[in-house]
Protein backbone atom coordinates (compact mmCIF):
# COMPACT_ATOMS: atom_id res chain seq x y z
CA UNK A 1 -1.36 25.94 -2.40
CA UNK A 2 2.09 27.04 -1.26
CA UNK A 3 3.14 29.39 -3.58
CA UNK A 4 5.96 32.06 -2.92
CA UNK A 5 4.49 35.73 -0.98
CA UNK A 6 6.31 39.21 -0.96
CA UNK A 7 5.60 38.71 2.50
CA UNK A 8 8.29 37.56 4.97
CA UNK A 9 8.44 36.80 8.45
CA UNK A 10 10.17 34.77 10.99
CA UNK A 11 7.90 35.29 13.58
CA UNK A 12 5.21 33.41 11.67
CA UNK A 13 7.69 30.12 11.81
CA UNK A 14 7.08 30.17 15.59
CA UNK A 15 3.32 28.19 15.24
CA UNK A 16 5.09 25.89 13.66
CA UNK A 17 8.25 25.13 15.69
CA UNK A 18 6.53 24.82 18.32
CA UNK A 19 4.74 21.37 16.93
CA UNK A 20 8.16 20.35 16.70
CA UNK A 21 9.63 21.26 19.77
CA UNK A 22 6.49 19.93 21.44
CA UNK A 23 6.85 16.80 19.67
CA UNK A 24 10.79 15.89 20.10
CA UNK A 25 10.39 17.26 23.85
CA UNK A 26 7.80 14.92 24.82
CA UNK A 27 9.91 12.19 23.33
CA UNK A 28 12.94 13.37 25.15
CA UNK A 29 11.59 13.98 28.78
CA UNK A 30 9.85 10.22 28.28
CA UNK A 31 13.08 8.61 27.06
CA UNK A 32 14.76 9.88 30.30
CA UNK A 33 11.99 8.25 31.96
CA UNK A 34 12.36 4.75 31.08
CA UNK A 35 9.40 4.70 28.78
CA UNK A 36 9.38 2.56 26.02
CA UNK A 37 8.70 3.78 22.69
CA UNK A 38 9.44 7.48 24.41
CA UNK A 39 8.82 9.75 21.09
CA UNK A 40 5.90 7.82 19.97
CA UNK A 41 3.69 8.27 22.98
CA UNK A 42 2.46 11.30 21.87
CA UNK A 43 0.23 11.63 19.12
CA UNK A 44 1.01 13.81 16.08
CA UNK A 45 -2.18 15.11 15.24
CA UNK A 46 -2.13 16.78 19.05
CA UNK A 47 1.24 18.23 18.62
CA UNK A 48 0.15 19.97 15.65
CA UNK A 49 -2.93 21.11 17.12
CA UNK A 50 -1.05 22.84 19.56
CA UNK A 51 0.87 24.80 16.89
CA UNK A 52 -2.23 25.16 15.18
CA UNK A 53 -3.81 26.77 18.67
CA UNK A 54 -0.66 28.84 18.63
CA UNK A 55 -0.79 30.08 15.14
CA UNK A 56 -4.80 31.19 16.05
CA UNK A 57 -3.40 33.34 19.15
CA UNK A 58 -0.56 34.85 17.42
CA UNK A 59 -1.60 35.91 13.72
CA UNK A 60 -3.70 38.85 13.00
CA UNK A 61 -7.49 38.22 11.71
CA UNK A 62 -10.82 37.40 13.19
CA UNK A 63 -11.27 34.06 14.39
CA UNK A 64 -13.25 33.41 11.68
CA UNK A 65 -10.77 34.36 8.70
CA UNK A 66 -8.42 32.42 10.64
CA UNK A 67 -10.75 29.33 10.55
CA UNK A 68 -11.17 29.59 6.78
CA UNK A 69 -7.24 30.16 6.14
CA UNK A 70 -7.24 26.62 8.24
CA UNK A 71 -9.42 24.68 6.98
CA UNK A 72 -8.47 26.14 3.13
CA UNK A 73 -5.17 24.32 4.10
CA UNK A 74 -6.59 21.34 5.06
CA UNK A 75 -8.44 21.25 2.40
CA UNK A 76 -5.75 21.50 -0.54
CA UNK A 77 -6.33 19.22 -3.51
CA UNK A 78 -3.02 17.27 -2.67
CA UNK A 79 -3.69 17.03 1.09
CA UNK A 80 -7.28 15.55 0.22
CA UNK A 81 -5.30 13.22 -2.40
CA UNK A 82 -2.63 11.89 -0.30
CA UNK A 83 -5.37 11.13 2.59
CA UNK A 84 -7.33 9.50 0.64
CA UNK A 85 -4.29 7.48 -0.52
CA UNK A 86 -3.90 6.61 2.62
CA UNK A 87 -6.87 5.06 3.25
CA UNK A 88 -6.89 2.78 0.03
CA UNK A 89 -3.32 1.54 1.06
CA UNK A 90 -4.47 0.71 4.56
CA UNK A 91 -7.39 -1.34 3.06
CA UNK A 92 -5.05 -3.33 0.78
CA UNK A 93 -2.51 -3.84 3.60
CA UNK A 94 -5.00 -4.69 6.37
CA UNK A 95 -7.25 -7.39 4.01
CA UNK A 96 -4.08 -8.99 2.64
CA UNK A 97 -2.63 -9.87 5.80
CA UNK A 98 -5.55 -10.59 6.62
CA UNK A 99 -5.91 -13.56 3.99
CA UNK A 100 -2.24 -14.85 5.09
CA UNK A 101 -0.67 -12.61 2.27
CA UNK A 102 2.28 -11.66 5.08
CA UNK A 103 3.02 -15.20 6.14
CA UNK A 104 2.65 -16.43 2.18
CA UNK A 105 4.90 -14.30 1.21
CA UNK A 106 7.63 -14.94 4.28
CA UNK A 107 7.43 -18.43 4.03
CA UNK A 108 7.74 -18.56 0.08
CA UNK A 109 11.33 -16.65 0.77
CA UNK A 110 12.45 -18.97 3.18
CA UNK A 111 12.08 -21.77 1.00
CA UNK A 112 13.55 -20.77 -1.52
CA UNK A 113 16.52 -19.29 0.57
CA UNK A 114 19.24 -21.84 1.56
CA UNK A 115 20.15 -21.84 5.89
CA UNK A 116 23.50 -20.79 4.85
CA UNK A 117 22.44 -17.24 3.41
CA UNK A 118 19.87 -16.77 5.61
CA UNK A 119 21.01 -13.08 6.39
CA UNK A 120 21.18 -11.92 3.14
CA UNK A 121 17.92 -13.70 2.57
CA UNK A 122 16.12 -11.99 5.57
CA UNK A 123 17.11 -8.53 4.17
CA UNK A 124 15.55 -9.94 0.87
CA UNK A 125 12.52 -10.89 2.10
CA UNK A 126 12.29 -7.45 4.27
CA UNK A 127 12.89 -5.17 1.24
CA UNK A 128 9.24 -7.67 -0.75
CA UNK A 129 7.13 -7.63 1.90
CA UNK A 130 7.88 -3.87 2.72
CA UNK A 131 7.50 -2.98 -0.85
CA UNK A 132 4.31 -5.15 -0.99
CA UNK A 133 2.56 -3.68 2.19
CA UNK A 134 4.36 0.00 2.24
CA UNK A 135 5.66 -0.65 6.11
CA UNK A 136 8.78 -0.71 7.25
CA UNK A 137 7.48 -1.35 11.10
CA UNK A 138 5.33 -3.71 9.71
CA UNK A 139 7.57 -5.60 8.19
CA UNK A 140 9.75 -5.54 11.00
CA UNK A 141 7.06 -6.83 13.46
CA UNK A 142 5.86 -9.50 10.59
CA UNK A 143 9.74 -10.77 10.66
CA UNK A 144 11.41 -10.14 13.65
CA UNK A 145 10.48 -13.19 15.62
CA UNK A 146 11.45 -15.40 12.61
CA UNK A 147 14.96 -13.58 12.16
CA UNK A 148 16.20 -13.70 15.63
CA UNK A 149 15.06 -17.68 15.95
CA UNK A 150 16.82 -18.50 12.63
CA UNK A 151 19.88 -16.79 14.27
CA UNK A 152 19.64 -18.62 16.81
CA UNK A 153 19.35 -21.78 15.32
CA UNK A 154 21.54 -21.44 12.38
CA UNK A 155 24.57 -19.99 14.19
CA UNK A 156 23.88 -16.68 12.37
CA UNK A 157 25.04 -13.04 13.92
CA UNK A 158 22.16 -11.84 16.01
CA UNK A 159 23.69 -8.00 15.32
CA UNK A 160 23.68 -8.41 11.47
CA UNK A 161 20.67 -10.20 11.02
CA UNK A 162 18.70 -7.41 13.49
CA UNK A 163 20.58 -4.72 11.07
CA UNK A 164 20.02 -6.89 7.55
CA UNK A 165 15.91 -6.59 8.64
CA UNK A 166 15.74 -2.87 9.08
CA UNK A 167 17.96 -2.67 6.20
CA UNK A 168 15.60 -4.46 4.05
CA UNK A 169 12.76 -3.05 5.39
CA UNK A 170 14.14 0.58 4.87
CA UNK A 171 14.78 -0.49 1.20
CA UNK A 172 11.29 -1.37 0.63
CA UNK A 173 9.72 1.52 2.76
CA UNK A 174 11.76 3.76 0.08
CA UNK A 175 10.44 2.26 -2.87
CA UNK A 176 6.95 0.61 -1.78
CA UNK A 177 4.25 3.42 -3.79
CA UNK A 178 1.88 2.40 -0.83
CA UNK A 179 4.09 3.54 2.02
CA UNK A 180 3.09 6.72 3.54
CA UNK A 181 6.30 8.38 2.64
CA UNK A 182 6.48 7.97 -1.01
CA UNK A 183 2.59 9.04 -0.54
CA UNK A 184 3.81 11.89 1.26
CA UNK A 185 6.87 12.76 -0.92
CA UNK A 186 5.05 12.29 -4.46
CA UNK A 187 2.04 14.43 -3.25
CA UNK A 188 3.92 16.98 -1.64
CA UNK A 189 5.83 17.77 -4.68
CA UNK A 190 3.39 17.10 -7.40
CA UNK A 191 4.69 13.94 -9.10
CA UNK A 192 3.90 10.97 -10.47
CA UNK A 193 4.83 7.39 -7.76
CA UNK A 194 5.91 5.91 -10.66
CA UNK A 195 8.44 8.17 -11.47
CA UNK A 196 9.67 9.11 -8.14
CA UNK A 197 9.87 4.59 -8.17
CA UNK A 198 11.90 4.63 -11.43
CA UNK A 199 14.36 7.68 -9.58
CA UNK A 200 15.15 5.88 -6.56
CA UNK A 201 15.36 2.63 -7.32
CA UNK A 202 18.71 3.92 -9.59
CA UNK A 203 20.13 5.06 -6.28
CA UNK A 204 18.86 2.37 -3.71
CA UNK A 205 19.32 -0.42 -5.70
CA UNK A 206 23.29 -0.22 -5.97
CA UNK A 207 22.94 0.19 -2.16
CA UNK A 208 20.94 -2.61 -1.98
CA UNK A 209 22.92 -5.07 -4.16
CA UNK A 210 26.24 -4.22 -2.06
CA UNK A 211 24.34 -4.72 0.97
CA UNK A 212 23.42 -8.52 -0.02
CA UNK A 213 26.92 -9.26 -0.84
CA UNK A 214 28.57 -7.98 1.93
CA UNK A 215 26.16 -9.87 4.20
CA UNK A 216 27.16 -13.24 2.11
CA UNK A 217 30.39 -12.39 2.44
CA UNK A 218 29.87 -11.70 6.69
CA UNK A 219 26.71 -12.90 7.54
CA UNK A 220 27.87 -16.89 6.81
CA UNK A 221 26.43 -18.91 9.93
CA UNK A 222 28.99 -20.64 12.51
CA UNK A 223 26.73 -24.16 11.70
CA UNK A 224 24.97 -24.60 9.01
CA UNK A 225 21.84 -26.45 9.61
CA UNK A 226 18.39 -26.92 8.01
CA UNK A 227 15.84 -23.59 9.14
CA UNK A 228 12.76 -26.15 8.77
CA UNK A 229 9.82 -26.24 6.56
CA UNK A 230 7.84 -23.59 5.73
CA UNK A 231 4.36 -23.99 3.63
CA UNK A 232 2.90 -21.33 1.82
CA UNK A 233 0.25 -20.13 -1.08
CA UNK A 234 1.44 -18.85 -4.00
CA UNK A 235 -1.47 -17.39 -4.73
CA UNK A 236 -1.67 -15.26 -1.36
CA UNK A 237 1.41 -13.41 -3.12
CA UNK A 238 -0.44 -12.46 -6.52
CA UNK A 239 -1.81 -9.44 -4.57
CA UNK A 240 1.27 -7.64 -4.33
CA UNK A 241 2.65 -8.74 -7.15
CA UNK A 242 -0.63 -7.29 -8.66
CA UNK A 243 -0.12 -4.13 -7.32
CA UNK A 244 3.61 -3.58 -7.41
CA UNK A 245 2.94 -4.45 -11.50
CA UNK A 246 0.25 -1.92 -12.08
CA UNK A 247 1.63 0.55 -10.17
CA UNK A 248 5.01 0.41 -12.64
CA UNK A 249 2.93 0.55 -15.81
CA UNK A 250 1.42 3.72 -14.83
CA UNK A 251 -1.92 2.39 -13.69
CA UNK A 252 -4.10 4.66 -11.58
CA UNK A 253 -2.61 4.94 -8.17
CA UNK A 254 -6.46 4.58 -6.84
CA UNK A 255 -7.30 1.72 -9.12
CA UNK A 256 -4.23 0.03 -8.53
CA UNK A 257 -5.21 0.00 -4.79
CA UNK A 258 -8.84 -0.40 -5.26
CA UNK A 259 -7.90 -3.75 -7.44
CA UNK A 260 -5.15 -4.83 -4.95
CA UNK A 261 -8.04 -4.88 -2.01
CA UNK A 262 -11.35 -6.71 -4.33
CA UNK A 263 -8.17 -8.70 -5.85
CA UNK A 264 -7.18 -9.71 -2.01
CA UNK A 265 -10.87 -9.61 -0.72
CA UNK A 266 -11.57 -12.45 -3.70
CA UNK A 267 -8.97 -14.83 -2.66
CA UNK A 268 -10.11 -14.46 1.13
CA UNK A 269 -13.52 -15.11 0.30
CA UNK A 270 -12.62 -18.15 -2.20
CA UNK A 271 -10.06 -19.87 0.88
CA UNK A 272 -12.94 -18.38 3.37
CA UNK A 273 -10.24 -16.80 5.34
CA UNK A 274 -12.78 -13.76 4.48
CA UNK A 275 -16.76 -13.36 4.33
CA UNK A 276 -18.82 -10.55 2.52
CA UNK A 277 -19.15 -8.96 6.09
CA UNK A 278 -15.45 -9.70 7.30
CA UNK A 279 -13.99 -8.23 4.22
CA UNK A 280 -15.44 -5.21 5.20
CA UNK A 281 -14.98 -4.92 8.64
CA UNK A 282 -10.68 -5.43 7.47
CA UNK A 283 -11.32 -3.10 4.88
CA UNK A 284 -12.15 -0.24 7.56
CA UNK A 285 -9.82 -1.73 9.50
CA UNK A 286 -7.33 -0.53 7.67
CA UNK A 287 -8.63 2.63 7.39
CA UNK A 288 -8.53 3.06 11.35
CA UNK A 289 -4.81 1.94 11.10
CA UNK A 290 -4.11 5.33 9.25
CA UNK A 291 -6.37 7.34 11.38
CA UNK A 292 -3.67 9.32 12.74
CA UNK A 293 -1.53 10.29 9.93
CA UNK A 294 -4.58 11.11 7.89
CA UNK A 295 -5.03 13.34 10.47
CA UNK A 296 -1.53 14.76 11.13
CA UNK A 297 -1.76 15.43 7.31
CA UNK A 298 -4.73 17.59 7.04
CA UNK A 299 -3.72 19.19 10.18
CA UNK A 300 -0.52 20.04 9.07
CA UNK A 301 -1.29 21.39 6.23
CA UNK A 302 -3.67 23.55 7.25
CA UNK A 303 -1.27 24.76 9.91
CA UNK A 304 1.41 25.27 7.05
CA UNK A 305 -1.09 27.38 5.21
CA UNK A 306 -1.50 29.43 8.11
CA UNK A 307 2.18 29.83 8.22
CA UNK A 308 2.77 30.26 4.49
CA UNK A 309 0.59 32.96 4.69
CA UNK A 310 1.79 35.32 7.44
CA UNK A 311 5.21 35.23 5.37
CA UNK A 312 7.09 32.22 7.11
CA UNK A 313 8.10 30.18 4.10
CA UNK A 314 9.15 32.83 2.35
CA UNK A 315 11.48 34.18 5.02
CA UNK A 316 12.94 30.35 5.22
CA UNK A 317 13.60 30.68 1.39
CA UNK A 318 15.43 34.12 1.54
CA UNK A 319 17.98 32.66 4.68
CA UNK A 320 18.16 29.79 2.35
CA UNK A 321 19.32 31.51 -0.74
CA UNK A 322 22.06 32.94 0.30
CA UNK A 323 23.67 29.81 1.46
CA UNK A 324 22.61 28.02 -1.85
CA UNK A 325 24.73 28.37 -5.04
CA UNK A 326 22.74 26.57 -7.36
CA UNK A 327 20.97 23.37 -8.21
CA UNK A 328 23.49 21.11 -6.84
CA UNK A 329 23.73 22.95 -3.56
CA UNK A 330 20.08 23.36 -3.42
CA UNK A 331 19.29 19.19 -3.47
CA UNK A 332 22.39 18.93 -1.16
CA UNK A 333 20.40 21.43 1.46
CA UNK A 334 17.01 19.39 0.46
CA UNK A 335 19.13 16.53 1.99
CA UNK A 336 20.13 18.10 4.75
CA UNK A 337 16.67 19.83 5.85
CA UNK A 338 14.77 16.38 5.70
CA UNK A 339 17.54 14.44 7.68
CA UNK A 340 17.71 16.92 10.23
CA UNK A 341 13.66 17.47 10.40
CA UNK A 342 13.40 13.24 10.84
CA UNK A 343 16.30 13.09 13.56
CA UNK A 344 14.09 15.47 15.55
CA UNK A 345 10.77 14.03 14.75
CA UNK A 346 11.49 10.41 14.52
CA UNK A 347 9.03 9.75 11.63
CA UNK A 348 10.20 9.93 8.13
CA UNK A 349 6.41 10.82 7.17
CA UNK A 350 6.15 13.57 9.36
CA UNK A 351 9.40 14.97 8.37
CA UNK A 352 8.13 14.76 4.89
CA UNK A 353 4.89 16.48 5.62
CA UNK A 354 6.53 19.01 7.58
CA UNK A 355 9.46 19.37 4.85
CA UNK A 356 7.26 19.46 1.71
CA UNK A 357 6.07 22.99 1.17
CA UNK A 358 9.46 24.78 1.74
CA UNK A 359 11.53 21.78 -0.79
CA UNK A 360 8.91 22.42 -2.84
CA UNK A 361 9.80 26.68 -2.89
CA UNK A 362 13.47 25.45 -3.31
CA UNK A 363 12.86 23.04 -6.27
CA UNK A 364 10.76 26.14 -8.06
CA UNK A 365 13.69 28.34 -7.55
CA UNK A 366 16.28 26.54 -8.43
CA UNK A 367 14.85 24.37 -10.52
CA UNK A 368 15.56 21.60 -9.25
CA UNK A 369 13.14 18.92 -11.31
CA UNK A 370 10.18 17.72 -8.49
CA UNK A 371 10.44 14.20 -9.36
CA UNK A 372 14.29 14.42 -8.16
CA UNK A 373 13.02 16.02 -5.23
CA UNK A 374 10.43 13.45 -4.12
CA UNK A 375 13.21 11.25 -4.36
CA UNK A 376 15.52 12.95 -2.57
CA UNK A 377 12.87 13.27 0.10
CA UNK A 378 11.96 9.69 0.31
CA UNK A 379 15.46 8.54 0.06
CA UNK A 380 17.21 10.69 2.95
CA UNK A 381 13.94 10.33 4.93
CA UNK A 382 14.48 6.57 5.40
CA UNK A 383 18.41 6.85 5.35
CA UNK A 384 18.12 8.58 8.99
CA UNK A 385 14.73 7.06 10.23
CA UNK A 386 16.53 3.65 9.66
CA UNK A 387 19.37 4.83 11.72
CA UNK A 388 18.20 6.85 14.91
CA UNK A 389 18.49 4.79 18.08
CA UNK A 390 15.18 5.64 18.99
CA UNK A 391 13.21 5.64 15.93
CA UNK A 392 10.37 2.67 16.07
CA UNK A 393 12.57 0.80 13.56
CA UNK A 394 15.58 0.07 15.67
CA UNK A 395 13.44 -0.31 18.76
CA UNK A 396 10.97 -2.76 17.68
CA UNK A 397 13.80 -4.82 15.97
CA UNK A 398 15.62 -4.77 19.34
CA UNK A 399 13.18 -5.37 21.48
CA UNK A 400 13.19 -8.99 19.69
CA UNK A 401 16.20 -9.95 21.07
CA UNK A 402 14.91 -9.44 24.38
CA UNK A 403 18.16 -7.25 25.61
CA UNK A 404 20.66 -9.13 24.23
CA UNK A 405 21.42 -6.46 21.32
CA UNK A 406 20.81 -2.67 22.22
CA UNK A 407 19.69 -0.21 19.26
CA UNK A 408 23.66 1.32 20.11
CA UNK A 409 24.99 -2.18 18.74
CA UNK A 410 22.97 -2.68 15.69
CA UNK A 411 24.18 1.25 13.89
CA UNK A 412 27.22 0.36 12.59
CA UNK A 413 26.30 -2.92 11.47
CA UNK A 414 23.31 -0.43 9.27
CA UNK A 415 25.44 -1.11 5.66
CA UNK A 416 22.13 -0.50 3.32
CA UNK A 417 21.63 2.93 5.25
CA UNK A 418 25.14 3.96 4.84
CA UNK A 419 24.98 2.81 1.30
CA UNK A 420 22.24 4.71 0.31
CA UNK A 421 23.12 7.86 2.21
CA UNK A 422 26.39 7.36 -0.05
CA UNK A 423 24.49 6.46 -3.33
CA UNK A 424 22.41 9.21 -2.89
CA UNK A 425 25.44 11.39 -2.60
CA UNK A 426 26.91 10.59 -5.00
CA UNK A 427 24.05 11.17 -7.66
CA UNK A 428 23.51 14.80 -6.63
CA UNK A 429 27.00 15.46 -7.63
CA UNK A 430 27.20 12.88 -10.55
CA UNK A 431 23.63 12.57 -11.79
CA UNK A 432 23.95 8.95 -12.81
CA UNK A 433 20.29 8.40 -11.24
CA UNK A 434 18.35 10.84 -13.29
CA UNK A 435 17.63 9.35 -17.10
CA UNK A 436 14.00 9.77 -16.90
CA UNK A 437 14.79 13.27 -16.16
CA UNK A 438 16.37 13.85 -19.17
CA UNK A 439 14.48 12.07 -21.36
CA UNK A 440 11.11 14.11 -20.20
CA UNK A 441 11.61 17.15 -18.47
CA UNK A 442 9.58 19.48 -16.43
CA UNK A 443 8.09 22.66 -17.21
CA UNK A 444 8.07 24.82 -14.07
CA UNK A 445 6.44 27.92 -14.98
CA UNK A 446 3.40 25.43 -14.76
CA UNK A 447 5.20 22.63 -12.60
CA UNK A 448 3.74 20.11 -15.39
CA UNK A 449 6.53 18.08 -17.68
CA UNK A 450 7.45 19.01 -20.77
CA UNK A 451 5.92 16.25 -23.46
């Protein structure tokens, strides 16, 4: 879909910086307000479709050739792919909270958790149930009531234990091969989830491990005392366990979710948290839930078709050359790009979507492989969404604490974002991270690997 024209122009970037000046300037002008949640009021899907409006008024065509340049866009094989992704993964989370997967799983952690490491232990839980159900607001919202009153009670560090959940939900947004981002990252640059999972997990693992022992080290409580009992179903767990499993053997991304929700909607039915007819009202349920990003994705890529064509991405890759030296530089500026997209979108999956089509031009030319890139994506993606002040992340978290800790506090307290900016870092310049890379590598006259 976006491969590399003769044709370059700079003008044709303007559709599209204009969905993203539209975007962060709604945010901003509502933040100064007092609103809460200021850069999420505004939907995505109609900040595109004002670039899109844009790009109709400013490139040359009839209306109608136009049209079919959108909708061609829209209609890309990988677009259609990752929305359809989307909706399988918002079936699977929907019914399996629905059945009391969230709470199973939550509970099952603090039990087995002593009081005395409860911080660590909330990041721990955070990063499973964000891996399990591909949400790092999710997560946050399924946990955040529980972390602050175990701080409370246990004498724990309201600051760190705010930070160790978004740290631990961040970790499992990165790796989950439900979450929208890895969707976004893995379709966007052609690539298999389970490869992109056995890439990062090399750099955000280290990060991860650190993380957990710093916060036994510092996150001790002042008094220890007993948390209280939590009961739970094992077997309202086996879902995402189910799914986490196949996905790592290489099973079918849409059987693996297809199973996950008849595996979930069979367990409902047996406890009858479910019926025939309730299963499938949660079931499109979930769909709804990813109404708007299946929406912002098609959109978007239509609108980036448009742009690719009239020359824009290929005037972005000829400014970029000349500041890139080679592969190294090249994944250090695929770091940079995505970082600096997300810290003025405040969504790591639009930042992706946005991102995609130009990494992808820079991976091609200097071959940079496109599993590494996904990775890269995902990884930096999450590094700065789980660190802006006003990203959902931080200000759900926050808002738990009902004022007493301020999105300001909780940043430098952010030790698994740090760490995995670092980790990340460090593997562009001392490729420690990329085994499977060398072991199978990719073709890119025909962007397929090499077996």
């Amino acid at each position: 879909m976006y491969e590399s024209k003769s044709k370059s122009s700079g003008k044709a970037l303007i559709p599209f910086l204009i969905f993203v000046v539209v975007y962060l300037a709604s945010g901003i002008i509502l933040q100064a307000k007092g609103v809460e949640m200021a850069f999420y009021q505004l939907p995505g899907p109609v900040a595109v479709l004002v670039g899109i409006i844009i790009a109709f008024i400013m490139f040359k065509g009839s209306v109608d050739e136009k049209f079919g340049t959108l909708v061609q866009g829209c209609g890309d094989e990988n677009i259609i792919i990752m929305c359809i992704i989307y909706l399988l993964a918002g079936a699977f989370s929907s019914v399996s909270e629905a059945i009391g997967g969230v709470d199973a799983t939550v509970n099952l952690g603090l039990t087995l958790i002593p009081a005395k490491y409860a911080t660590a232990g909330i990041f721990i839980i955070a990063g499973f149930i964000s891996i399990s159900t591909g949400t790092s607001v999710g997560t946050i919202v399924a946990i955040g009531p529980i972390a602050v009153g175990l701080a409370e009670k246990a004498g724990l560090n309201l600051s760190l234990v705010i930070a160790a959940l978004i740290g631990g939900a961040m970790f499992g947004d990165n790796l989950s091969i439900i979450s929208d981002t890895t969707i976004a990252a893995t379709r966007t640059q052609g690539v298999e989830m389970r490869d992109k999972f056995r890439l990062n997990i090399r750099i955000a693992l280290p990060a991860a491990i650190i993380t957990i022992i710093l916060l036994l080290i510092f996150g001790q409580p002042t008094t220890v005392s007993e948390v209280g009992d939590y009961s739970f179903n094992i077997i309202k767990v086996l879902p995402y366990l189910f799914v986490l499993v196949a996905a790592l053997a290489g099973v079918n991304v849409f059987i693996v979710l297809t199973g996950g929700i008849i595996f979930s909607g069979i367990i409902g039915i047996a406890y009858r948290e479910l019926g025939i007819l309730t299963f499938a009202q949660e079931v499109f349920s979930g769909f709804e839930g990813m109404f708007d990003i299946f929406l912002l994705s098609m959109l978007t890529g239509g609108l980036a078709f448009m742009v690719t064509k009239e020359g824009g991405l290929q005037w972005i890759l000829e400014k970029i050359q000349g500041r890139i030296k080679g592969k190294k530089t090249a994944e250090v500026g695929i770091a940079a790009l995505i970082s600096l997209i997300d810290a003025a979108t405040a969504n790591n999956t639009v930042a992706i979507i946005i991102s995609g089509p130009i990494v992808k031009e820079i991976s091609k030319t200097y071959k940079v492989d496109p599993r590494r890139t996904a990775s890269l994506l995902d990884a930096f993606s999450c590094v700065m969404q789980g660190m802006i002040p006003y990203g959902a992340q931080l200000l759900i978290a926050a808002s738990f604490t009902k004022g007493l800790v301020s999105p300001i506090e909780i940043i430098p307290l952010l030790w698994y974002q740090q760490l995995l900016a670092l980790a990340a870092i460090i593997s562009i310049f001392i490729p420690y991270a990329d085994g499977i890379i060398k072991r199978e590598p990719w073709d890119f006259t025909d962007d397929n690997r090499v077996v």
